[in-house]
C-alpha atoms as a PDB file:
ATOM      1  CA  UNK A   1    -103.956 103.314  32.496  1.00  0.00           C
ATOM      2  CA  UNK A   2    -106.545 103.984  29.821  1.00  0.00           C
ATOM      3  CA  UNK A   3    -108.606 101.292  28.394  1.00  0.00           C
ATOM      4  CA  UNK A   4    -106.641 102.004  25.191  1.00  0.00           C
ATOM      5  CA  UNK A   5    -103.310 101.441  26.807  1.00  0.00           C
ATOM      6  CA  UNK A   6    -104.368  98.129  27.655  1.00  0.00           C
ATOM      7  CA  UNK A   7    -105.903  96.771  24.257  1.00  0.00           C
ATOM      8  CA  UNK A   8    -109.661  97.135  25.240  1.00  0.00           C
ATOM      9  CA  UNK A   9    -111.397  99.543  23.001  1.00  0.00           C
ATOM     10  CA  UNK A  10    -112.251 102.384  24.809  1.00  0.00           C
ATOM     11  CA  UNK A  11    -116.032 103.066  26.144  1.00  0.00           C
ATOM     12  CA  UNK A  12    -115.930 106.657  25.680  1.00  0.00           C
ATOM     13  CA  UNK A  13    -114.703 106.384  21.606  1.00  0.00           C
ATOM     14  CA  UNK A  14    -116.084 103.215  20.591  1.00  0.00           C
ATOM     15  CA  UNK A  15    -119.149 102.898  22.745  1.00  0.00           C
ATOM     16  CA  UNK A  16    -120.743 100.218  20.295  1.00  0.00           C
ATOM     17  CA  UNK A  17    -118.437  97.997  21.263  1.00  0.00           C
ATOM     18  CA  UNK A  18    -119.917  97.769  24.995  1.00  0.00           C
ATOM     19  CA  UNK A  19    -123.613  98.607  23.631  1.00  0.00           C
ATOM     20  CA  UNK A  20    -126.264  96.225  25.103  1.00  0.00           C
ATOM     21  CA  UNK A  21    -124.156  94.251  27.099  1.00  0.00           C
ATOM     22  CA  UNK A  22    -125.931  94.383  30.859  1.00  0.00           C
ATOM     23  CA  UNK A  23    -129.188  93.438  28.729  1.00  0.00           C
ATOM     24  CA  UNK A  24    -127.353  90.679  27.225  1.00  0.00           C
ATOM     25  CA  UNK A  25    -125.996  89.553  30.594  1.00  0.00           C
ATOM     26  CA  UNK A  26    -129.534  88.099  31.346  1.00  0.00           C
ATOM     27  CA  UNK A  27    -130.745  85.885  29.015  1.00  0.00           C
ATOM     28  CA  UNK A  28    -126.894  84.243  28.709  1.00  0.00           C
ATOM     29  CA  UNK A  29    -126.993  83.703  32.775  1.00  0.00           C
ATOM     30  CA  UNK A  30    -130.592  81.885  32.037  1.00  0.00           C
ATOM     31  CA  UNK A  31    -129.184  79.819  29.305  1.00  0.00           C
ATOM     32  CA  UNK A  32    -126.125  78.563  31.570  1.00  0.00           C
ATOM     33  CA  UNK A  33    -128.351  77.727  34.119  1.00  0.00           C
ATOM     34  CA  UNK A  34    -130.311  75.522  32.302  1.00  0.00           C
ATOM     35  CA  UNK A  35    -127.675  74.117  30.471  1.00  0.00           C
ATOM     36  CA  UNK A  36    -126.226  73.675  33.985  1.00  0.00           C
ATOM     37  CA  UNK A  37    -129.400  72.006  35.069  1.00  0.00           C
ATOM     38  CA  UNK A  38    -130.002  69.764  31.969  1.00  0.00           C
ATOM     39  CA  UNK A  39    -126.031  68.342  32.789  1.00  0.00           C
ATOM     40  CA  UNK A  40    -127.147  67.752  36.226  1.00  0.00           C
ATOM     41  CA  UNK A  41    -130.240  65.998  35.261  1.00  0.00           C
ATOM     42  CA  UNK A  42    -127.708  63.742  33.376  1.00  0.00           C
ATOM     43  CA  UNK A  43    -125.289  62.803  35.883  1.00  0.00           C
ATOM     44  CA  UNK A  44    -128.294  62.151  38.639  1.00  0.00           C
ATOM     45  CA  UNK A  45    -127.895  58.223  37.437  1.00  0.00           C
ATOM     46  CA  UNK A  46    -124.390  58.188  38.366  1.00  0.00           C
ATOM     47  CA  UNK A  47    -125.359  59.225  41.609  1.00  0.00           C
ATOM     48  CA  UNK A  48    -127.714  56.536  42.300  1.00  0.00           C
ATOM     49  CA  UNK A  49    -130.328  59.095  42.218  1.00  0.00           C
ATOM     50  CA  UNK A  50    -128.852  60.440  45.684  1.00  0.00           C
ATOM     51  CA  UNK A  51    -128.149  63.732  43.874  1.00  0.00           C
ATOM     52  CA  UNK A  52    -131.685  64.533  44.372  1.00  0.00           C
ATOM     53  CA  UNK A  53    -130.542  64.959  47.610  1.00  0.00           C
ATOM     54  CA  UNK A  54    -128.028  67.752  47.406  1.00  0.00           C
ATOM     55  CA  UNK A  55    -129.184  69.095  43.888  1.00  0.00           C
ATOM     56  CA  UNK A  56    -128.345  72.354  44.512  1.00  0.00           C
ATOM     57  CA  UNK A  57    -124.981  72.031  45.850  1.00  0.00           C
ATOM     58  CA  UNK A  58    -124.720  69.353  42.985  1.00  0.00           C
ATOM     59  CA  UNK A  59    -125.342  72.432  40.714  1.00  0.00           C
ATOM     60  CA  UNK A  60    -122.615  74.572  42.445  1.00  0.00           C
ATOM     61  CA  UNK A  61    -120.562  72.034  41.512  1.00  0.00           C
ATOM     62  CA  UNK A  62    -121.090  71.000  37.755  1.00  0.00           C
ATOM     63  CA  UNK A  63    -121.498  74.682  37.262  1.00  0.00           C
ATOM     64  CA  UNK A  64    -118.174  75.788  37.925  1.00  0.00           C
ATOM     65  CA  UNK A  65    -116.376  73.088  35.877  1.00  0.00           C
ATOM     66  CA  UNK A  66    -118.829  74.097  32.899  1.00  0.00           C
ATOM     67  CA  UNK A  67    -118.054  77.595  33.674  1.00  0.00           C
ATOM     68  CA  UNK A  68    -114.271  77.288  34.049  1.00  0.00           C
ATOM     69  CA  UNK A  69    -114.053  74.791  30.666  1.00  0.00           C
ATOM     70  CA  UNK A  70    -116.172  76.832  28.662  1.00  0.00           C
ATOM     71  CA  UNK A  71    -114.507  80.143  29.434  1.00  0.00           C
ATOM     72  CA  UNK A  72    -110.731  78.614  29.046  1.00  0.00           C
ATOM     73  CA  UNK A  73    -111.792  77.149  25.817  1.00  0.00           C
ATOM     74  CA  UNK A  74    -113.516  80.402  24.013  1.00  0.00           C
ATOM     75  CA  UNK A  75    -113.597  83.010  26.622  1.00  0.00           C
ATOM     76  CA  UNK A  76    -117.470  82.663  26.805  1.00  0.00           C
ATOM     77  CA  UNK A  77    -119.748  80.311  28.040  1.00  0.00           C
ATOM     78  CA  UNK A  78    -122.719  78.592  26.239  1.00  0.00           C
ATOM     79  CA  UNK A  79    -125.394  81.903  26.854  1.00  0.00           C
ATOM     80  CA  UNK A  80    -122.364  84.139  26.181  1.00  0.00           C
ATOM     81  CA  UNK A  81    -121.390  82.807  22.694  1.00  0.00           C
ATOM     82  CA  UNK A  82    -125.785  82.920  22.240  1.00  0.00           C
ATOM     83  CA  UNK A  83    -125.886  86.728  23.033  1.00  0.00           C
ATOM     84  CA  UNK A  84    -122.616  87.664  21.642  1.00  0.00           C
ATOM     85  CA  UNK A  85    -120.429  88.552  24.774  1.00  0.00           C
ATOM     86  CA  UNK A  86    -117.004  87.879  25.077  1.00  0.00           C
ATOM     87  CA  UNK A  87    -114.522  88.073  28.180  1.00  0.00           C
ATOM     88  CA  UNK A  88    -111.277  89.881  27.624  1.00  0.00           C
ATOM     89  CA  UNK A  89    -108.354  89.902  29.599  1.00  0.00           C
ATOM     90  CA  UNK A  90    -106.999  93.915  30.707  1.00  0.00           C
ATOM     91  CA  UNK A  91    -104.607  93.268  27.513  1.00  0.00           C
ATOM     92  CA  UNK A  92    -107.894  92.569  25.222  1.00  0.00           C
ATOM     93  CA  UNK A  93    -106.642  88.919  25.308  1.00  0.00           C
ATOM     94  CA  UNK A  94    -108.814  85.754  25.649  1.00  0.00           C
ATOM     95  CA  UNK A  95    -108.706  84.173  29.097  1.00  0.00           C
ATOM     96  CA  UNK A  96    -106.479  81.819  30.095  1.00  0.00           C
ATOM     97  CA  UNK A  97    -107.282  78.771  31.793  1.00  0.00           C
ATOM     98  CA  UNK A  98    -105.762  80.304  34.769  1.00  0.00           C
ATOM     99  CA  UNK A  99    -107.596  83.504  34.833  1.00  0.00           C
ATOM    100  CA  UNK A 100    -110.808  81.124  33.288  1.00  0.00           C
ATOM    101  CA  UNK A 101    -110.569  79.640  36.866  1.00  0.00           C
ATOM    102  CA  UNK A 102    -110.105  82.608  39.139  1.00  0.00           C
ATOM    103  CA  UNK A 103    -112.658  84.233  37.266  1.00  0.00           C
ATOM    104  CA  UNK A 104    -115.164  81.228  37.850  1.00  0.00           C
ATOM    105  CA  UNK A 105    -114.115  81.084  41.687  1.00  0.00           C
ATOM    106  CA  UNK A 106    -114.869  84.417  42.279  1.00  0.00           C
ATOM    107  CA  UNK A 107    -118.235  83.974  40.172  1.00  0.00           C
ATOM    108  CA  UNK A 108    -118.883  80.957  42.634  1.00  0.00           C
ATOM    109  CA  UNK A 109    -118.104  82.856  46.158  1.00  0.00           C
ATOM    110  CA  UNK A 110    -120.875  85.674  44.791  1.00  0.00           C
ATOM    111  CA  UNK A 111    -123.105  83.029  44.381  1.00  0.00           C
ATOM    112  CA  UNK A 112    -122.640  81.264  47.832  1.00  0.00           C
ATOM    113  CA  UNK A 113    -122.519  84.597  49.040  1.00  0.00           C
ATOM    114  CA  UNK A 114    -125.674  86.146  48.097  1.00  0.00           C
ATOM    115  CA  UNK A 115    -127.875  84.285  50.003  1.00  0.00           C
ATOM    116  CA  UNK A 116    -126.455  83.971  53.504  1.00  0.00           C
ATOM    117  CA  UNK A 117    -126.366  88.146  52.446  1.00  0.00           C
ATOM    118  CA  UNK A 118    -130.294  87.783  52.111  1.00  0.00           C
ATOM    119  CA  UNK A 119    -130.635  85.614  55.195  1.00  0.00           C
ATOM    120  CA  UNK A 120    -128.532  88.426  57.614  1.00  0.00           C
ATOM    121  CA  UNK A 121    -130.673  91.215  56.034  1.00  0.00           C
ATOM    122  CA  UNK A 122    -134.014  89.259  57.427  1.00  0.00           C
END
């Protein structure tokens, strides 16, 4: 199946469309972090301060709902929207809330994953 076939403009005859995008990728990661960390901030007085505690897991966790909200709502999260990057479905559709959360999960194993990746390699 072409890209065509499956309502995605296609790299190779509209290669605007995809222009800039892994330089984009950047700053929007940046700006969902610290719009992830400024949310955690907030919720540390629910937590009796304890949060301090576990902070990053704490950010695992707040992350993926604002992740999985964000992209079910407009297909983009909060950095995305900022440097104009969208996710498509392979039909060129929005995500669904469904896909929203699959996509998020695997976002989340990378991100768990990474590390203990780092930690073997030493």
């Amino acid at each position: 199946m072409t890209a065509a076939t499956l309502g995605l403009p296609d790299p190779i005859h509209r290669p605007a469309f995809y222009a800039g995008v892994p330089l984009k990728r950047a700053p929007a990661w940046l700006v969902d972090v610290c719009v992830v960390a400024i949310l955690c901030v907030l919720v540390l007085p629910f937590t009796a301060f304890t949060g301090i505690f576990f902070f990053p897991a704490l950010m695992l966790f707040v992350g993926f709902f604002y992740r999985w909200f964000t992209i079910s709502g407009r297909s983009a999260t909060s950095g995305m929207r900022l440097m104009a990057i969208e996710l498509r479905g392979a039909d060129g559709m929005r995500l669904t809330s469904q896909t929203a959360f699959s996509h998020t999960a695997g976002y989340t194993v990378s991100v768990l994953v990474a590390p203990l990746q780092l930690v073997s390699v030493i």
